[in-house]
PDB file of N, CA and C in Angstrom:
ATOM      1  N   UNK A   1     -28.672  15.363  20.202  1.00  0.00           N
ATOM      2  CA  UNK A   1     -29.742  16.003  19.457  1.00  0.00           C
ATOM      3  C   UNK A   1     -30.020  15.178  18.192  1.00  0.00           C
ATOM      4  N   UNK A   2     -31.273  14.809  18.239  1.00  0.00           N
ATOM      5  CA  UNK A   2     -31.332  13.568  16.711  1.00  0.00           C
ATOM      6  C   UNK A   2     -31.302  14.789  15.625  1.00  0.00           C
ATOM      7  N   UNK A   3     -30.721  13.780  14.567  1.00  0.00           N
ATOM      8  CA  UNK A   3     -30.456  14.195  13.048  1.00  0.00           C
ATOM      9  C   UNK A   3     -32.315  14.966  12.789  1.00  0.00           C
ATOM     10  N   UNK A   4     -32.361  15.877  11.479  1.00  0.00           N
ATOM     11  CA  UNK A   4     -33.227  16.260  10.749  1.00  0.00           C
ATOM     12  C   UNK A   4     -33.288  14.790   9.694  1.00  0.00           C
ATOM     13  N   UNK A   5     -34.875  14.676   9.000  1.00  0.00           N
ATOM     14  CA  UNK A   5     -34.544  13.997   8.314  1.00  0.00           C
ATOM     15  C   UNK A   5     -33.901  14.480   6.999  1.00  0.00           C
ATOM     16  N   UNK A   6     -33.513  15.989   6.265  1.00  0.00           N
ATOM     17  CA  UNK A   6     -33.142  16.172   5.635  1.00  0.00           C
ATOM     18  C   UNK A   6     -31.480  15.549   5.378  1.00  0.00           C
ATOM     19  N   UNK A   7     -31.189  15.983   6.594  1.00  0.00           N
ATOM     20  CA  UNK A   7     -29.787  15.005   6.989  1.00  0.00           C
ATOM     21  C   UNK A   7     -29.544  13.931   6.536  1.00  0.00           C
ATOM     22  N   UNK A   8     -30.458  13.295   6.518  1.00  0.00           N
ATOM     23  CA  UNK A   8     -30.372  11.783   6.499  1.00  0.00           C
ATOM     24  C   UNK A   8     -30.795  11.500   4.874  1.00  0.00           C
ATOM     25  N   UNK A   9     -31.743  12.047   4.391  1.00  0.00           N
ATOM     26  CA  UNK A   9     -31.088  12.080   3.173  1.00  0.00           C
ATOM     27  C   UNK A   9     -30.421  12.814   1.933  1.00  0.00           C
ATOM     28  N   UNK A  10     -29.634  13.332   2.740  1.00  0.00           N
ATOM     29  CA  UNK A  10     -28.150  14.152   2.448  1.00  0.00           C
ATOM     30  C   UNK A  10     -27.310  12.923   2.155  1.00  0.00           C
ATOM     31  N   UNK A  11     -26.996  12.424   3.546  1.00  0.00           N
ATOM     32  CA  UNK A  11     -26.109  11.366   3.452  1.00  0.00           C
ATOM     33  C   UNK A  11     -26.548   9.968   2.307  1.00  0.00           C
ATOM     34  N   UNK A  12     -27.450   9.501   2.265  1.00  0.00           N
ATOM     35  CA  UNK A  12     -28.156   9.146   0.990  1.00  0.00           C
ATOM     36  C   UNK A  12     -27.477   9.418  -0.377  1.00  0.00           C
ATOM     37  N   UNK A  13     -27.564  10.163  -0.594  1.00  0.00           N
ATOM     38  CA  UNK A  13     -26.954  10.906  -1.904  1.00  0.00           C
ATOM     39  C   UNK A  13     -25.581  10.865  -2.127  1.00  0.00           C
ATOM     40  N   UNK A  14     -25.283  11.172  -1.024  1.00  0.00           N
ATOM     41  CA  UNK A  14     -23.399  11.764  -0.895  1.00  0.00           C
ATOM     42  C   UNK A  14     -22.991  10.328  -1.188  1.00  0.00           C
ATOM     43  N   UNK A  15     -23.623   8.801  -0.651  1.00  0.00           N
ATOM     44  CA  UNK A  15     -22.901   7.809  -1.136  1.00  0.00           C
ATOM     45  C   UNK A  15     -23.754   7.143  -2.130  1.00  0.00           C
ATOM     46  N   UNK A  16     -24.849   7.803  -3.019  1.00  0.00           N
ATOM     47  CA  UNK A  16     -24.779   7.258  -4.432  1.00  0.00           C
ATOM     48  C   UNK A  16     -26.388   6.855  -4.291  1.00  0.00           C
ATOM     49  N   UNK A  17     -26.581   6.964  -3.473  1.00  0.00           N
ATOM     50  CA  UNK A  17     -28.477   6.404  -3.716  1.00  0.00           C
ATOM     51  C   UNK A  17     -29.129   7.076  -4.020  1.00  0.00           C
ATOM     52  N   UNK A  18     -30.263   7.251  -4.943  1.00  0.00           N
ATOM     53  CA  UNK A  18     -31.473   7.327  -5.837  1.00  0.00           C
ATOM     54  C   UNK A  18     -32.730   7.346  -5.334  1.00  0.00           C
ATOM     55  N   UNK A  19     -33.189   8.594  -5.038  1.00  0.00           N
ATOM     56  CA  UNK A  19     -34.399   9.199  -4.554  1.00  0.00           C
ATOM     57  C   UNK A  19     -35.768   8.383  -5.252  1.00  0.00           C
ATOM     58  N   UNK A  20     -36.453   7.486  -4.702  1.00  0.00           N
ATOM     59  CA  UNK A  20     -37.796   7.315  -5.748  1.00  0.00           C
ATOM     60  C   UNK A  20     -38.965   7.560  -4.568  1.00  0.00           C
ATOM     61  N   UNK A  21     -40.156   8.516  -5.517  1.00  0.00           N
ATOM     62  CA  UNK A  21     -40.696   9.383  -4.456  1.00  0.00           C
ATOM     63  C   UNK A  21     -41.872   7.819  -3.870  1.00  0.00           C
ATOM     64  N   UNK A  22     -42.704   8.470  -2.835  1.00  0.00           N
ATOM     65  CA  UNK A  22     -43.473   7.234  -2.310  1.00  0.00           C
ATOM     66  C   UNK A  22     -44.540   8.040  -2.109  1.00  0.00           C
ATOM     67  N   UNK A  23     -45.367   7.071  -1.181  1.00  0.00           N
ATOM     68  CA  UNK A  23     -46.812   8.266  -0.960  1.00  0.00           C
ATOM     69  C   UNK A  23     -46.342   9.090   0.552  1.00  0.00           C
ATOM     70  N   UNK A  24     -47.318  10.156   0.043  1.00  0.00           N
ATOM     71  CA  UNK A  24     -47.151  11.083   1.506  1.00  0.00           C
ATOM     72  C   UNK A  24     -46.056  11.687   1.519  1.00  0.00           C
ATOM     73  N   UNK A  25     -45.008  11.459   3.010  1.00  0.00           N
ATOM     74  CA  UNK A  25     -44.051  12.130   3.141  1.00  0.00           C
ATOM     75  C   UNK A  25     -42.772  10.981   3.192  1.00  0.00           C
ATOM     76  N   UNK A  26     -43.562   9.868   2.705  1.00  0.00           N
ATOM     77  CA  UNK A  26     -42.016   9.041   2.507  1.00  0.00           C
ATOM     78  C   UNK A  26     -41.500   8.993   1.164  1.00  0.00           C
ATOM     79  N   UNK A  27     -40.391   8.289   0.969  1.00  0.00           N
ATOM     80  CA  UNK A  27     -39.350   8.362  -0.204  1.00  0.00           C
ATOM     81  C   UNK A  27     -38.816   7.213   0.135  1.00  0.00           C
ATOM     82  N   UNK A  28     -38.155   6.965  -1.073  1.00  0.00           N
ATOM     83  CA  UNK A  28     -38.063   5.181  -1.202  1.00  0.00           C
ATOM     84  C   UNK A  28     -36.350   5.430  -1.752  1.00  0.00           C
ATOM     85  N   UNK A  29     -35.409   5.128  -0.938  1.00  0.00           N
ATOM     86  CA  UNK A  29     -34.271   4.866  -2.029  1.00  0.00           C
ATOM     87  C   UNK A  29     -33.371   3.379  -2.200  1.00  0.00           C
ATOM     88  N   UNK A  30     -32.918   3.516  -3.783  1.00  0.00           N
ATOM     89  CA  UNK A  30     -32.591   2.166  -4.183  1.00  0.00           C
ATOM     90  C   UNK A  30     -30.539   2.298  -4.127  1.00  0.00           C
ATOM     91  N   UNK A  31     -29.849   1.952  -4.694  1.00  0.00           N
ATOM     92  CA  UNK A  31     -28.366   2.069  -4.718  1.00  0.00           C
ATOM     93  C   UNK A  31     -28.294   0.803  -5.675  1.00  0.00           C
ATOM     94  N   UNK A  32     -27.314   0.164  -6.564  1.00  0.00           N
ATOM     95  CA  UNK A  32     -27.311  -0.764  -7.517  1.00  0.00           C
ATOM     96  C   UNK A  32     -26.448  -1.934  -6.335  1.00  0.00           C
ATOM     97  N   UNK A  33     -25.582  -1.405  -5.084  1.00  0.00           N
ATOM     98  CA  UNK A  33     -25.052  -2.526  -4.314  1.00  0.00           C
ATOM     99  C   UNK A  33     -25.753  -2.861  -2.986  1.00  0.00           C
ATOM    100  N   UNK A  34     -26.883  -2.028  -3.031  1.00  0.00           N
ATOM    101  CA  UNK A  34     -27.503  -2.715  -1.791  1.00  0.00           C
ATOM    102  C   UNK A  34     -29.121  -3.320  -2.250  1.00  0.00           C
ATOM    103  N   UNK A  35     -29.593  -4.236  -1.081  1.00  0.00           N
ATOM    104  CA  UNK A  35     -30.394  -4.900  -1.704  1.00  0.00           C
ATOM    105  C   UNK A  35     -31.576  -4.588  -1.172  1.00  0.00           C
ATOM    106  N   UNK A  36     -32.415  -4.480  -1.945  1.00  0.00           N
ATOM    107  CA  UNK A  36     -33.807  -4.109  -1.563  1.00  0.00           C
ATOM    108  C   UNK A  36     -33.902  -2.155  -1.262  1.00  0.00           C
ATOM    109  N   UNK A  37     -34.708  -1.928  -0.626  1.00  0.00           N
ATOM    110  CA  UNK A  37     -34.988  -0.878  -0.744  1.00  0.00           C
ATOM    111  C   UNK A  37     -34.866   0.279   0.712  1.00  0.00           C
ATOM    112  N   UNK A  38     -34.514   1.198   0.982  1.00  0.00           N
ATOM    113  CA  UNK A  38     -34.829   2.086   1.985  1.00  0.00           C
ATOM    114  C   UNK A  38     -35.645   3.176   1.939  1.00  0.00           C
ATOM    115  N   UNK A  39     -36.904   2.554   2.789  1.00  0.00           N
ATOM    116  CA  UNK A  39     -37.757   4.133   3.030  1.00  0.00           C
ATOM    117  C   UNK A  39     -37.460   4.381   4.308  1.00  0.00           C
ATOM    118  N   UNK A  40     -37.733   6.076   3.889  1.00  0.00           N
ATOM    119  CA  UNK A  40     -37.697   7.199   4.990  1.00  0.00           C
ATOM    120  C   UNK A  40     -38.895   8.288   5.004  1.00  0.00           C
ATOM    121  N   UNK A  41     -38.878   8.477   6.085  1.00  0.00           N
ATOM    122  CA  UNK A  41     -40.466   8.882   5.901  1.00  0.00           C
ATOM    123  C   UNK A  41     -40.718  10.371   6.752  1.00  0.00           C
ATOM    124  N   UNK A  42     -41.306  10.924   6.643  1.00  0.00           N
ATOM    125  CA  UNK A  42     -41.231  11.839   7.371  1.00  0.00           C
ATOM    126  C   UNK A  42     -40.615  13.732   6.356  1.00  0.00           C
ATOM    127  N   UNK A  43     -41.467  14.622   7.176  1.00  0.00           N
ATOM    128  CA  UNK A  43     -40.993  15.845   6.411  1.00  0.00           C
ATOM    129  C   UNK A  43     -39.442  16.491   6.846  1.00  0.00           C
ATOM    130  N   UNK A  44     -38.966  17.194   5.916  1.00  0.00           N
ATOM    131  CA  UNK A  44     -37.667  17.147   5.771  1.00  0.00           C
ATOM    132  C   UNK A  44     -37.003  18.315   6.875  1.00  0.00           C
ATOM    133  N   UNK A  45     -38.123  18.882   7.445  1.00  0.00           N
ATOM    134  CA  UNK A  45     -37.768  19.423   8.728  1.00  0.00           C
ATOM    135  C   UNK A  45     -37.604  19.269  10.153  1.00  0.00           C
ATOM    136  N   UNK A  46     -38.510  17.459   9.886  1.00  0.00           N
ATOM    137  CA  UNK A  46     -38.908  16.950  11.479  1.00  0.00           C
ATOM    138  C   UNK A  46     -37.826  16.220  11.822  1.00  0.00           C
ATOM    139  N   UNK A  47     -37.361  16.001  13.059  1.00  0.00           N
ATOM    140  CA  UNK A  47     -36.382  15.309  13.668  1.00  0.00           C
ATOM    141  C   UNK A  47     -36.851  13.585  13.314  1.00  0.00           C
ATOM    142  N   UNK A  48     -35.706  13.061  13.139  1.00  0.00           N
ATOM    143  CA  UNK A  48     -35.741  11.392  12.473  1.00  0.00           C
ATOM    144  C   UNK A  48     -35.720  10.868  13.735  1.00  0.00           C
ATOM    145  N   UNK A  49     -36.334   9.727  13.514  1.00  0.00           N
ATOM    146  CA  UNK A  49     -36.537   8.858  15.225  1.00  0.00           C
ATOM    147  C   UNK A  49     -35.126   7.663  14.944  1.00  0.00           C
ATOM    148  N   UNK A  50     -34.433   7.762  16.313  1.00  0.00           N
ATOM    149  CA  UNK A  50     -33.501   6.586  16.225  1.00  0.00           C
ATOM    150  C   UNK A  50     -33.522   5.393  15.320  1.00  0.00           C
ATOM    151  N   UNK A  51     -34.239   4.307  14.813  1.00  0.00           N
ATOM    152  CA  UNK A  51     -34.247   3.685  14.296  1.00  0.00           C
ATOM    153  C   UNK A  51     -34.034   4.487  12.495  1.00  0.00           C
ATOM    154  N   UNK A  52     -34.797   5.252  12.414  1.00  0.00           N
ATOM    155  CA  UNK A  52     -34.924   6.014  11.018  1.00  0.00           C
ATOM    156  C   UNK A  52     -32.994   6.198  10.959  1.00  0.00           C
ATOM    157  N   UNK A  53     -32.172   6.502  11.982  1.00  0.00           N
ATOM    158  CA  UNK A  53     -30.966   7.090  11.719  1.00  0.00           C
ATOM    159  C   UNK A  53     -30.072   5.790  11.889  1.00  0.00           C
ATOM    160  N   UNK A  54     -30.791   4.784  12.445  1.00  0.00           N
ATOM    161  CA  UNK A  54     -29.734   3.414  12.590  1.00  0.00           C
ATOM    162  C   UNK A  54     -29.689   2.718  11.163  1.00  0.00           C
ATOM    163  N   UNK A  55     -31.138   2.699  10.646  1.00  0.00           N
ATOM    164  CA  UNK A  55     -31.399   2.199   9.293  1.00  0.00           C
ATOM    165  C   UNK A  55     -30.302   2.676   8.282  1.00  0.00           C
ATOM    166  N   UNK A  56     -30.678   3.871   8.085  1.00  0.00           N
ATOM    167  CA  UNK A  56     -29.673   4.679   6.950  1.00  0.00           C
ATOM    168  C   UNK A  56     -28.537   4.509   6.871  1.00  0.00           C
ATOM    169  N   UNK A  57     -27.423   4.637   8.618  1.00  0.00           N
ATOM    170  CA  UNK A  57     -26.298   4.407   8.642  1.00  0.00           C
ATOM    171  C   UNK A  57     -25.897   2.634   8.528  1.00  0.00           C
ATOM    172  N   UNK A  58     -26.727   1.890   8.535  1.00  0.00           N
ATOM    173  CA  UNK A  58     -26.647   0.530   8.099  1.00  0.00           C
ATOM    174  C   UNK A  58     -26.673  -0.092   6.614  1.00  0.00           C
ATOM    175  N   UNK A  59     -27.210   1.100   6.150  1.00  0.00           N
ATOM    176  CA  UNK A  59     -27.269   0.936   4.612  1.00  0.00           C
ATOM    177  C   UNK A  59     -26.319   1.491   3.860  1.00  0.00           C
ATOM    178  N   UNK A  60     -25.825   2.900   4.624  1.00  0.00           N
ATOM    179  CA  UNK A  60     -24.493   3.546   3.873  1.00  0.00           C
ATOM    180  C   UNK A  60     -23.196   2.565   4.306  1.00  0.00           C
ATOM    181  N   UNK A  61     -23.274   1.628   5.502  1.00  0.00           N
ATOM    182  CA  UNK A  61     -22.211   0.913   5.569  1.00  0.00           C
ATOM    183  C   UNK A  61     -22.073  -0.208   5.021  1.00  0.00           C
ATOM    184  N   UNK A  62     -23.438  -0.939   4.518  1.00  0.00           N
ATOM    185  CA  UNK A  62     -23.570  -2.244   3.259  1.00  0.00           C
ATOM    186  C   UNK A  62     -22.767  -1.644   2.045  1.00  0.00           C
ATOM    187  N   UNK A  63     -23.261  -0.472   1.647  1.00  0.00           N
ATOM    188  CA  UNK A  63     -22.510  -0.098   0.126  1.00  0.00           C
ATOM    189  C   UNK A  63     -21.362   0.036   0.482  1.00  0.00           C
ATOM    190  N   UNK A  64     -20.752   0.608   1.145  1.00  0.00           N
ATOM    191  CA  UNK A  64     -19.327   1.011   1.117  1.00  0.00           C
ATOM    192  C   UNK A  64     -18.867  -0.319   1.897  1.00  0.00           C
ATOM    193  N   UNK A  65     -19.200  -1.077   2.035  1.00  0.00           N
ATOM    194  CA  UNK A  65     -18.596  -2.793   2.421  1.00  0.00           C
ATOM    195  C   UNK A  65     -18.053  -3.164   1.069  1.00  0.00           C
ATOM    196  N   UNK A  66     -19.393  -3.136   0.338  1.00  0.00           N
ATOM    197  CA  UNK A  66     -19.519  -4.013  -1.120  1.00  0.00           C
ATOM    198  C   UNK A  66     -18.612  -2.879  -1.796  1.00  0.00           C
ATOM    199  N   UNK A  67     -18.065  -1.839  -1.796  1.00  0.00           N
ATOM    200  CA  UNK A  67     -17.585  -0.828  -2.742  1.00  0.00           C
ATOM    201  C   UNK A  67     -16.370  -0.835  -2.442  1.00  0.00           C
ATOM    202  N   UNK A  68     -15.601  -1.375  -0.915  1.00  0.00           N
ATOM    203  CA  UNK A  68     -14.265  -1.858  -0.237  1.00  0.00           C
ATOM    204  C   UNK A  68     -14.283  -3.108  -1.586  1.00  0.00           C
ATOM    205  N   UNK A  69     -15.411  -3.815  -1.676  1.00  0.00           N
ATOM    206  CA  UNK A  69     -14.982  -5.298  -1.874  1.00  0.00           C
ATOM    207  C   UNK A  69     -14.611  -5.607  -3.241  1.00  0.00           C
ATOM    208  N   UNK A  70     -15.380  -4.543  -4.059  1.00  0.00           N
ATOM    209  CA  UNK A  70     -14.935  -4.323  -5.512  1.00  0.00           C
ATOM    210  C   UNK A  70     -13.418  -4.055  -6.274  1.00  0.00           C
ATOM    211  N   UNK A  71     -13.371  -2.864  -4.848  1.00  0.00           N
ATOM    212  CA  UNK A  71     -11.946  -2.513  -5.695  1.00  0.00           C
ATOM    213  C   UNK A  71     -10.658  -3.464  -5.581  1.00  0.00           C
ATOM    214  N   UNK A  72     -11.033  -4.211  -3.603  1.00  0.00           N
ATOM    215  CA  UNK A  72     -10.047  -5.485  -3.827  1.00  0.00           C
ATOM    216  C   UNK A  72     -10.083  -6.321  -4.846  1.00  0.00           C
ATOM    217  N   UNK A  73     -11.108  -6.691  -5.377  1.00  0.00           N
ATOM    218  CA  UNK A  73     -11.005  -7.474  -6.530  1.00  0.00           C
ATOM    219  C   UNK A  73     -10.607  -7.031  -7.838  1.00  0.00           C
ATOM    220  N   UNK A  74     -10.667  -5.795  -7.907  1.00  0.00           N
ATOM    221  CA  UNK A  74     -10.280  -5.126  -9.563  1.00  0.00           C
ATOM    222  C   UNK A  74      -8.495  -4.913  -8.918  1.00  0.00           C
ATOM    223  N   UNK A  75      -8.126  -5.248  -8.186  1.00  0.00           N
ATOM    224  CA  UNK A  75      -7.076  -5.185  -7.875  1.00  0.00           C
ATOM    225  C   UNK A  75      -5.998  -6.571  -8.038  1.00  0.00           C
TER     226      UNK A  75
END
């Protein structure tokens, strides 16, 4: 059963990214360790299309790469 897009940006948040609104029904979010930008688009009740849910989980796994990679080094 695909994710809601509310879901998706739930998970957004929970690892640290920053809502900036866009036109319509998309939203733009930034994070300070990943690069460039993720929009998501769509109302927060409609089911997210596969790619919309591959994107996101590709981006929550860049930060928490780079957020593994920090603490090895403050270590």
């Amino acid at each position: 059963m695909p994710k809601k897009i509310r879901e998706l940006k739930q998970w957004l948040r929970q690892v640290g990214f920053s809502e900036l609104p866009g036109k319509g029904s998309h939203t733009n979010w930034i994070h300070p360790l990943y690069a460039g930008k993720l929009t998501v688009s769509g109302k927060d009740s409609s089911d997210a299309k596969p790619y919309q849910e591959k994107d996101v989980q590709q981006a929550i796994k860049e930060v928490e790469e780079k957020q593994q990679q920090e603490k090895q080094e403050d270590e």
